[in-house]
Protein backbone atom coordinates (compact mmCIF):
# COMPACT_ATOMS: atom_id res chain seq x y z
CA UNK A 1 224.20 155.39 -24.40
CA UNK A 2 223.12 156.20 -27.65
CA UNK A 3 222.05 159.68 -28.80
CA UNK A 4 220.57 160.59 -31.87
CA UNK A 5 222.14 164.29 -33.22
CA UNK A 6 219.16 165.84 -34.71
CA UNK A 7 218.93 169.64 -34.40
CA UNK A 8 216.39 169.17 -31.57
CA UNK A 9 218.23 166.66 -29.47
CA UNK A 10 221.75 168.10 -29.59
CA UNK A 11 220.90 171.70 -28.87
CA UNK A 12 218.65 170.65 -26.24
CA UNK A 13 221.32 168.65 -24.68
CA UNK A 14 224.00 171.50 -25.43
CA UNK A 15 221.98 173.64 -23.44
CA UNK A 16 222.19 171.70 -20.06
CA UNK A 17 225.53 171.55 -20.20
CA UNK A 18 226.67 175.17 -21.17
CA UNK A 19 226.65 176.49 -17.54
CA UNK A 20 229.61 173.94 -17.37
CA UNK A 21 232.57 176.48 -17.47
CA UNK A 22 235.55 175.84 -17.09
CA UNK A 23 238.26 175.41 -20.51
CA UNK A 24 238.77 173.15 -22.85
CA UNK A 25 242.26 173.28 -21.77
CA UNK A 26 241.57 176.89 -20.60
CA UNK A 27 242.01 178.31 -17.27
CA UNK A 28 241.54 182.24 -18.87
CA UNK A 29 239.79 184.46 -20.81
CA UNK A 30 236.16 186.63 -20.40
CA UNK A 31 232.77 184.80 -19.62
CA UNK A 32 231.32 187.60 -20.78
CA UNK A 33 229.28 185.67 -23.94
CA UNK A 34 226.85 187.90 -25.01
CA UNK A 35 228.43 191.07 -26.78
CA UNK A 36 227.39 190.49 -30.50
CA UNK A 37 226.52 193.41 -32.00
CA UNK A 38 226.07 193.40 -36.20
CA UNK A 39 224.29 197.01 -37.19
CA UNK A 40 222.35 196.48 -40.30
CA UNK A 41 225.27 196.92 -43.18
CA UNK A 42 224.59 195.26 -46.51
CA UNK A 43 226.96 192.36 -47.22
CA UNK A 44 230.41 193.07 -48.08
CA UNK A 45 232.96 191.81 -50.71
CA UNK A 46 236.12 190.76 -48.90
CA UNK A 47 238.69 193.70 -50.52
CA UNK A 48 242.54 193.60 -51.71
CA UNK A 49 243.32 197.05 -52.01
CA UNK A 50 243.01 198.28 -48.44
CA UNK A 51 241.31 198.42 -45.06
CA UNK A 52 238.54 200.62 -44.03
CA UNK A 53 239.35 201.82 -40.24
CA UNK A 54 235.70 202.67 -39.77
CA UNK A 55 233.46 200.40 -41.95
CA UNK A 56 232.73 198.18 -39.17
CA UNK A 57 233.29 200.22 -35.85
CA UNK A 58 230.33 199.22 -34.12
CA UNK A 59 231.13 195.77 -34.67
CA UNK A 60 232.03 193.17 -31.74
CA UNK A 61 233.67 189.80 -32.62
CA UNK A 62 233.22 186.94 -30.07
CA UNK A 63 236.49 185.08 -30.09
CA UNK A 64 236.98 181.75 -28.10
CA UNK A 65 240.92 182.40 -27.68
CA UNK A 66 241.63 180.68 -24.74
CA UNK A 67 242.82 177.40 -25.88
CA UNK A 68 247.12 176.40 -25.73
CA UNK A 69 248.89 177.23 -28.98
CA UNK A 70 248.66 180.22 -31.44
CA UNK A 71 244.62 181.32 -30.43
CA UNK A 72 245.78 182.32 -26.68
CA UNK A 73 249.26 183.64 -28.05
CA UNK A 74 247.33 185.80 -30.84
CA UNK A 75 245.06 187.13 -27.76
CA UNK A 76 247.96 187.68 -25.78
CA UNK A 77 250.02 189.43 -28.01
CA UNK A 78 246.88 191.96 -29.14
CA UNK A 79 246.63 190.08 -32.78
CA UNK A 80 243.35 190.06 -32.82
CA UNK A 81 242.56 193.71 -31.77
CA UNK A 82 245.17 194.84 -34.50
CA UNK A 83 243.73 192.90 -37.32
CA UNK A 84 240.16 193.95 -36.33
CA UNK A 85 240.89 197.49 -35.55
CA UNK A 86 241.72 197.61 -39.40
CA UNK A 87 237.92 197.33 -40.01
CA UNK A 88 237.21 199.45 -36.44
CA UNK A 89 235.63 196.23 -34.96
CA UNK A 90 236.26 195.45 -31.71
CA UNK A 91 236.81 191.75 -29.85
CA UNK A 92 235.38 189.88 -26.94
CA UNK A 93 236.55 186.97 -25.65
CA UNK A 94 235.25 183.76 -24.18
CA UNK A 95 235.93 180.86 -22.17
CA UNK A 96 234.14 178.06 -23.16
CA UNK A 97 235.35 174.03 -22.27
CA UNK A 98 234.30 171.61 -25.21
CA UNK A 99 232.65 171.46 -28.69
CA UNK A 100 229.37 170.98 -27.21
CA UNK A 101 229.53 174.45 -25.62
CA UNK A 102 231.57 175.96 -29.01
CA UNK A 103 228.38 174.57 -30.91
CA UNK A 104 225.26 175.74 -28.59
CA UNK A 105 227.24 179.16 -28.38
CA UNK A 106 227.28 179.91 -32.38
CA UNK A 107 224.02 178.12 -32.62
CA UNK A 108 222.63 181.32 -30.06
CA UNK A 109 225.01 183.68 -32.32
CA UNK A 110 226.84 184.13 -28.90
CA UNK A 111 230.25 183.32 -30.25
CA UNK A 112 231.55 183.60 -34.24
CA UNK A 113 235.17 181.66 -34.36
CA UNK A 114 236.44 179.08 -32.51
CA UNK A 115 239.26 176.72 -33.53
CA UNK A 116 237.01 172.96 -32.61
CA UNK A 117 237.81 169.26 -32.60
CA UNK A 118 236.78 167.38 -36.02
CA UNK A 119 233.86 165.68 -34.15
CA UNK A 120 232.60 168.74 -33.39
CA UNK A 121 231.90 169.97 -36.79
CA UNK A 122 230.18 167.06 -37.72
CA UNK A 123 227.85 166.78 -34.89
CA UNK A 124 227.53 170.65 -35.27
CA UNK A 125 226.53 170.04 -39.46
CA UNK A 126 224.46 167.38 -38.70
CA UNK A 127 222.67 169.45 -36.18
CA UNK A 128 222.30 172.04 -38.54
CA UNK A 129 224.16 174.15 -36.50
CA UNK A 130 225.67 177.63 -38.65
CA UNK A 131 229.36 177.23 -39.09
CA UNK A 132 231.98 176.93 -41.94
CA UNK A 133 235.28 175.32 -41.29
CA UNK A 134 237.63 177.66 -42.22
CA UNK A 135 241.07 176.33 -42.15
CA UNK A 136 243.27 173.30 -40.14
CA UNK A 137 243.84 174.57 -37.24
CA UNK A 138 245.75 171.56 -35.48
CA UNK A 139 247.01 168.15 -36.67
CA UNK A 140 244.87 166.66 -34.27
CA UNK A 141 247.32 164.68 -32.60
CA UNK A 142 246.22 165.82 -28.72
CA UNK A 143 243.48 163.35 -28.31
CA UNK A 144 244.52 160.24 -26.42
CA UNK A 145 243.29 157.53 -24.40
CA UNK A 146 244.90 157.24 -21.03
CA UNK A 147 245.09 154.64 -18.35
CA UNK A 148 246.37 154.88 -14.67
CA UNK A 149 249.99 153.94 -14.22
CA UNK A 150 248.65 150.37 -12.55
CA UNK A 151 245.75 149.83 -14.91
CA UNK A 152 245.07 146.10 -16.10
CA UNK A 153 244.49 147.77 -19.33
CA UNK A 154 247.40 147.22 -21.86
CA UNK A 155 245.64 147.53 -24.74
CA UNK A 156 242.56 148.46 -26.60
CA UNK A 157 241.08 145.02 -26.68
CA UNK A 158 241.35 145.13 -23.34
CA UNK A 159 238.66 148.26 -22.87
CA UNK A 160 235.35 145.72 -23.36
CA UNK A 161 233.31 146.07 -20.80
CA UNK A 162 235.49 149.30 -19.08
CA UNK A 163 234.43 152.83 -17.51
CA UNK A 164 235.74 155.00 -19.89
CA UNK A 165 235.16 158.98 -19.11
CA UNK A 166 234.43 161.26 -22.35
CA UNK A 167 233.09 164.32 -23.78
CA UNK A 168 230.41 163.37 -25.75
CA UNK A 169 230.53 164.76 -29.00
CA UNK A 170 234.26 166.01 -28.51
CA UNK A 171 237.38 164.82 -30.72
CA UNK A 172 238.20 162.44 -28.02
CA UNK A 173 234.65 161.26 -28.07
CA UNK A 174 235.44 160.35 -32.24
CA UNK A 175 238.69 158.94 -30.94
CA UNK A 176 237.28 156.44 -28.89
CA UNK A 177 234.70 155.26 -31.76
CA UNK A 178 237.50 155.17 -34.58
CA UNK A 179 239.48 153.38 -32.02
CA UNK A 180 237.21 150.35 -30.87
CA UNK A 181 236.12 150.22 -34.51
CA UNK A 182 239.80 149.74 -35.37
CA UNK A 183 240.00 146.70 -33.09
CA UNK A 184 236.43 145.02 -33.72
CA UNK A 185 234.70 146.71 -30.42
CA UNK A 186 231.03 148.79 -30.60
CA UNK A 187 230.41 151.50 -28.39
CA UNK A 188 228.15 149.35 -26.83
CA UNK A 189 230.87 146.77 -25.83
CA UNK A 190 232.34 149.70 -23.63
CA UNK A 191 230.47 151.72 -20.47
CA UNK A 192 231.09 155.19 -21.92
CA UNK A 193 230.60 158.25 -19.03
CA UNK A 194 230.14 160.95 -20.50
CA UNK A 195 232.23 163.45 -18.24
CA UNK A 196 233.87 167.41 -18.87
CA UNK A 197 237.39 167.21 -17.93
CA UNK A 198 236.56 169.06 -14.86
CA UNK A 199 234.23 166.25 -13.74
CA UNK A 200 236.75 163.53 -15.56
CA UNK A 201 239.78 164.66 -13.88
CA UNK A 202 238.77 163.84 -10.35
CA UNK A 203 236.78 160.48 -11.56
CA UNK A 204 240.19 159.28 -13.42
CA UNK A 205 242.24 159.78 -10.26
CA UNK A 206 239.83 158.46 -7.71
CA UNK A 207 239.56 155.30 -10.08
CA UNK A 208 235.87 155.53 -10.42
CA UNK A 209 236.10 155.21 -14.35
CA UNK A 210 238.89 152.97 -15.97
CA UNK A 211 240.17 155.20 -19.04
CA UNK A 212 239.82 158.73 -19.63
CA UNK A 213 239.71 160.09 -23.91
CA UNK A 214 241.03 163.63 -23.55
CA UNK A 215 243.12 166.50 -25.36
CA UNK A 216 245.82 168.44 -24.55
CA UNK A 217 247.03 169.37 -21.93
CA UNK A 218 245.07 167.47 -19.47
CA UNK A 219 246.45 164.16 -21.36
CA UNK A 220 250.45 165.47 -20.46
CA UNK A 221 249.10 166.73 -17.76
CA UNK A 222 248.03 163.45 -16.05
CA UNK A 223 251.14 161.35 -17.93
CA UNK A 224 253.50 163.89 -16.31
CA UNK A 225 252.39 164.15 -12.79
CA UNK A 226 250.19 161.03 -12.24
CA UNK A 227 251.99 158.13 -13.73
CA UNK A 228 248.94 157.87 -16.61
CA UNK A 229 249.94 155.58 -19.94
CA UNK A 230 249.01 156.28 -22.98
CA UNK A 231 247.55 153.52 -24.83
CA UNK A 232 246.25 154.88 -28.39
CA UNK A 233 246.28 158.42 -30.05
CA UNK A 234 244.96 159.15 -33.62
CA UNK A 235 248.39 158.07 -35.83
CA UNK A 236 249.02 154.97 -33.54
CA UNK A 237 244.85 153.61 -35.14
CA UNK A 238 245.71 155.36 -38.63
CA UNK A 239 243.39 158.02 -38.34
CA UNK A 240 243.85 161.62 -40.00
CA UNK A 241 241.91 164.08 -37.31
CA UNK A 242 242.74 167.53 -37.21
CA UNK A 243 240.97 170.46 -35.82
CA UNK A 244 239.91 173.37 -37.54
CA UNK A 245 239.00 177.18 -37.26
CA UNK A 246 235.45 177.69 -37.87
CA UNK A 247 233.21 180.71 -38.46
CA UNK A 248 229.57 181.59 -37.80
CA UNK A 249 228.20 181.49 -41.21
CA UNK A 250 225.90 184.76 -41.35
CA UNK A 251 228.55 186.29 -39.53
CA UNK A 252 231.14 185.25 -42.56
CA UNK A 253 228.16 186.21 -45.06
CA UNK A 254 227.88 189.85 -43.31
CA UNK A 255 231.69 190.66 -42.78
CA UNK A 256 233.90 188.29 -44.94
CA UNK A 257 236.62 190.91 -44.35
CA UNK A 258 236.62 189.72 -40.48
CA UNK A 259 236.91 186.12 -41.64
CA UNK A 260 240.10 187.24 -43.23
CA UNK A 261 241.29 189.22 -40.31
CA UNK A 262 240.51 186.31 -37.76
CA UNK A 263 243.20 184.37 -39.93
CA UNK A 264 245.60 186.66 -40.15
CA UNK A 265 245.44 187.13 -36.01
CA UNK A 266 245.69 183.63 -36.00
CA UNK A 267 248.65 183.25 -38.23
CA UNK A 268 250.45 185.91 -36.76
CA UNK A 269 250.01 184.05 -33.18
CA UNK A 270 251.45 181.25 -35.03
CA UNK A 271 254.41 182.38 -36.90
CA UNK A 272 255.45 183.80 -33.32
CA UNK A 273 255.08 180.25 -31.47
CA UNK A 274 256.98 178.85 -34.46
CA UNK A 275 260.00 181.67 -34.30
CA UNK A 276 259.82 181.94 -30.23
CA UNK A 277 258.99 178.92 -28.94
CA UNK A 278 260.75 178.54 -25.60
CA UNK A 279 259.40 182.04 -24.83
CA UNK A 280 255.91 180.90 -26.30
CA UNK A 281 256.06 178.05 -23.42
CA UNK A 282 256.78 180.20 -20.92
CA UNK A 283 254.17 182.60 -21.98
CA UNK A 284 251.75 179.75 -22.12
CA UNK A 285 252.62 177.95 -18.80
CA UNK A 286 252.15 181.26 -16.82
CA UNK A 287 249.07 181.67 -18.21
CA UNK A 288 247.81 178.51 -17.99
CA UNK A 289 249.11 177.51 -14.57
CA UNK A 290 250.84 174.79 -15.61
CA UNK A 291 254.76 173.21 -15.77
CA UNK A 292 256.77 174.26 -18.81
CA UNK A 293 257.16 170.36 -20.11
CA UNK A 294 253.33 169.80 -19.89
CA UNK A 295 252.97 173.36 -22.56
CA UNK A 296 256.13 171.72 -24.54
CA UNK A 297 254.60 167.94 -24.55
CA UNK A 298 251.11 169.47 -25.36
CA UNK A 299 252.47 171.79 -28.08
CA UNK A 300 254.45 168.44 -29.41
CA UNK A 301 251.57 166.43 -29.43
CA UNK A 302 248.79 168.79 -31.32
CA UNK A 303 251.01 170.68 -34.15
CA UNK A 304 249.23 173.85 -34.64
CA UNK A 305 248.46 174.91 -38.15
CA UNK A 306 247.00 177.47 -40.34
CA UNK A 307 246.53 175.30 -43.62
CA UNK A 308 243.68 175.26 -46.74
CA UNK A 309 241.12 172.17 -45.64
CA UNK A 310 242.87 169.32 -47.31
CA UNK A 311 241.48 166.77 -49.08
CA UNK A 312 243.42 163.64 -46.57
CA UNK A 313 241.04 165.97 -44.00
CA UNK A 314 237.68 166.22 -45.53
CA UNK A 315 238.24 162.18 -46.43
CA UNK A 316 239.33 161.15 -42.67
CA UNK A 317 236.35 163.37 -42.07
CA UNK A 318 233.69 161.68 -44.17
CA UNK A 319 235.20 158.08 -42.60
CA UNK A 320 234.51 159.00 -39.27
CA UNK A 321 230.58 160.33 -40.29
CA UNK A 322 230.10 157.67 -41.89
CA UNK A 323 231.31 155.50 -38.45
CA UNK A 324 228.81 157.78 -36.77
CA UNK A 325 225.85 156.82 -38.99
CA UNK A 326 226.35 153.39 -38.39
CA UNK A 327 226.39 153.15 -35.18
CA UNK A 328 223.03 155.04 -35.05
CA UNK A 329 224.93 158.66 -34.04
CA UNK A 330 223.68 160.00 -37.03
CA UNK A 331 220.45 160.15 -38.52
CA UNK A 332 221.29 160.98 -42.24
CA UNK A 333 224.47 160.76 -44.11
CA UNK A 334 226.48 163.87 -44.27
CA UNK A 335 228.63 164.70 -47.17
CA UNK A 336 231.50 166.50 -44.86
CA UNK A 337 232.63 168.68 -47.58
CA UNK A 338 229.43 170.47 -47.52
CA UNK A 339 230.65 173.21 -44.82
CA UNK A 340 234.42 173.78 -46.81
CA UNK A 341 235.34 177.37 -47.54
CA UNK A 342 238.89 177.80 -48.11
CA UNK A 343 238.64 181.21 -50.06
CA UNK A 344 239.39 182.96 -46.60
CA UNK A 345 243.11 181.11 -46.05
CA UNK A 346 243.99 180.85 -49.37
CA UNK A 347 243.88 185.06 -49.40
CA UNK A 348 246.03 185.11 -45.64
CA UNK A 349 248.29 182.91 -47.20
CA UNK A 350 248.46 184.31 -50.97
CA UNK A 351 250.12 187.44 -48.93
């Protein structure tokens, strides 16, 4: 099941799947995905001394904010229509379920920040797809590979030859790879089915694939009402994968003050988990529909973080391309570091 990610392929594959909507652990938000609007304005230089209410009031910013944590919380809470409003630039919000969709979406310049899985960005810079990674937005500890409660499957040796459900192209996709290379498996050794988790879901409880590689909080989800095992997560293999805000690039190039603000939202949704965090899972359960101790697990699991793009990161990172171009995922060598800007955190946090 091997798929070569040049620009061509991936788009054109990102594009059958985008009318797939659903939440990548997101039940809410606006489908409405088509609201850019940048007037002709010559290219700013991101300013200390001050906000301008109206130097970008016809501006709309498409937001993904719909995912558990500090993004939904920051939506919630009106974050991001404070720190935008600064500039007089307004926000839209999406609903969008995987990095596939994130990717195809700022490839169309239908959406300009997202917080996205580490696979994703390098699928997305191999593809050539617009984006700068911003900051860490996540440890990364919410992928997982699950088994049902009576699986045979006790351990990853044991997944050779095994159904396993994935998003192609999604951290958990990069999870599974790091993790059968951490045990002397190929892809190939495994049947990999490449499934959203609203297709995976049903597939994983029916027993018509053997594992299931998700996030949070369809991972607590399933270990908290269905009896599911975990049997290996990123620090159990050794591997370093967080996710990480990212920006459309000419959007960052044409309103770096926006970048700023997007952080700022962000952080502000974050330093409120962090200081109200039983009322954070409460918040978070009602919106999302689900128990309490799934949001607490979930928040557990994938530690939410607003942090410069370290240099443990952009290594883990250039590991796992370099993973991808041997097994024939890639069809050049990427130097990972390539799409780092940490100018815009290092300002949010400098404050």
């Amino acid at each position: 099941m091997k798929t070569k990610f040049t620009k061509s392929t991936l788009l054109a594959a990102l594009i059958l799947i985008i009318a797939i909507v659903a939440g990548c652990g997101n039940n809410n938000g606006n489908t409405n995905a088509g609201n850019t609007s940048e007037p002709s304005q010559s290219t700013a230089t991101a300013q200390s001394n001050g906000d301008d209410a109206t130097k970008y009031k016809d501006v709309v910013v498409n937001v993904e904010a719909s995912q558990i944590g500090p993004l939904l919380i920051a939506k919630e809470k009106g974050f991001f229509e404070e720190e935008f409003g600064k500039f007089g630039a307004t926000v839209n919000y999406q609903t969008l379920q995987s990095s596939s969709q994130f990717l195809e979406a700022i490839a169309a310049d239908r959406l300009d920040f997202v917080r996205i899985g580490y696979i994703g960005t390098i699928t997305g810079q191999a593809a050539k797809v617009g984006f700068t990674s911003i900051s860490e937005g996540s440890n990364g500890g919410g992928d997982g590979i699950i088994v049902p409660k009576d699986s045979t499957i006790k351990s990853l040796a044991d997944l050779k030859g095994k159904k396993i459900g994935v998003s192609k192209g999604s951290s958990s996709w990069g999870l599974l790879l790091r993790a059968l290379d951490s045990v002397g498996l190929k892809a190939s050794d495994v049947q990999q089915i490449n499934l959203q988790p609203d297709e995976a879901q049903p597939a994983f409880q029916s027993g018509a694939i053997d594992a299931w590689v998700i996030w949070e909080p369809f991972r607590s989800t399933q270990i908290n009402t269905q009896g599911a095992v975990l049997i290996a997560e990123g620090k159990t293999i050794g591997a370093f994968t967080p996710a990480y805000n990212i920006v459309r690039t000419k959007f960052a190039e044409k309103y770096p003050e926006l970048v700023v603000a997007y952080l700022k939202a962000y952080e502000r949704g974050l330093q409120w988990q962090n200081e109200n965090l039983e009322e954070a899972i409460t918040l978070l359960a009602g919106l999302k529909k689900l128990d309490p101790e799934t949001i607490r697990v979930s928040l557990k699991n994938n530690i939410a973080t607003n942090l410069p793009i370290s240099a443990e990161a952009t290594a883990s990172q250039q590991t796992t391309a370099d993973i991808l171009l041997e097994l024939g995922e890639l069809k050049e060598k990427l130097d990972v570091s390539k799409v780092v800007d940490n100018s815009y955190i290092e300002q949010v946090l400098a404050k």
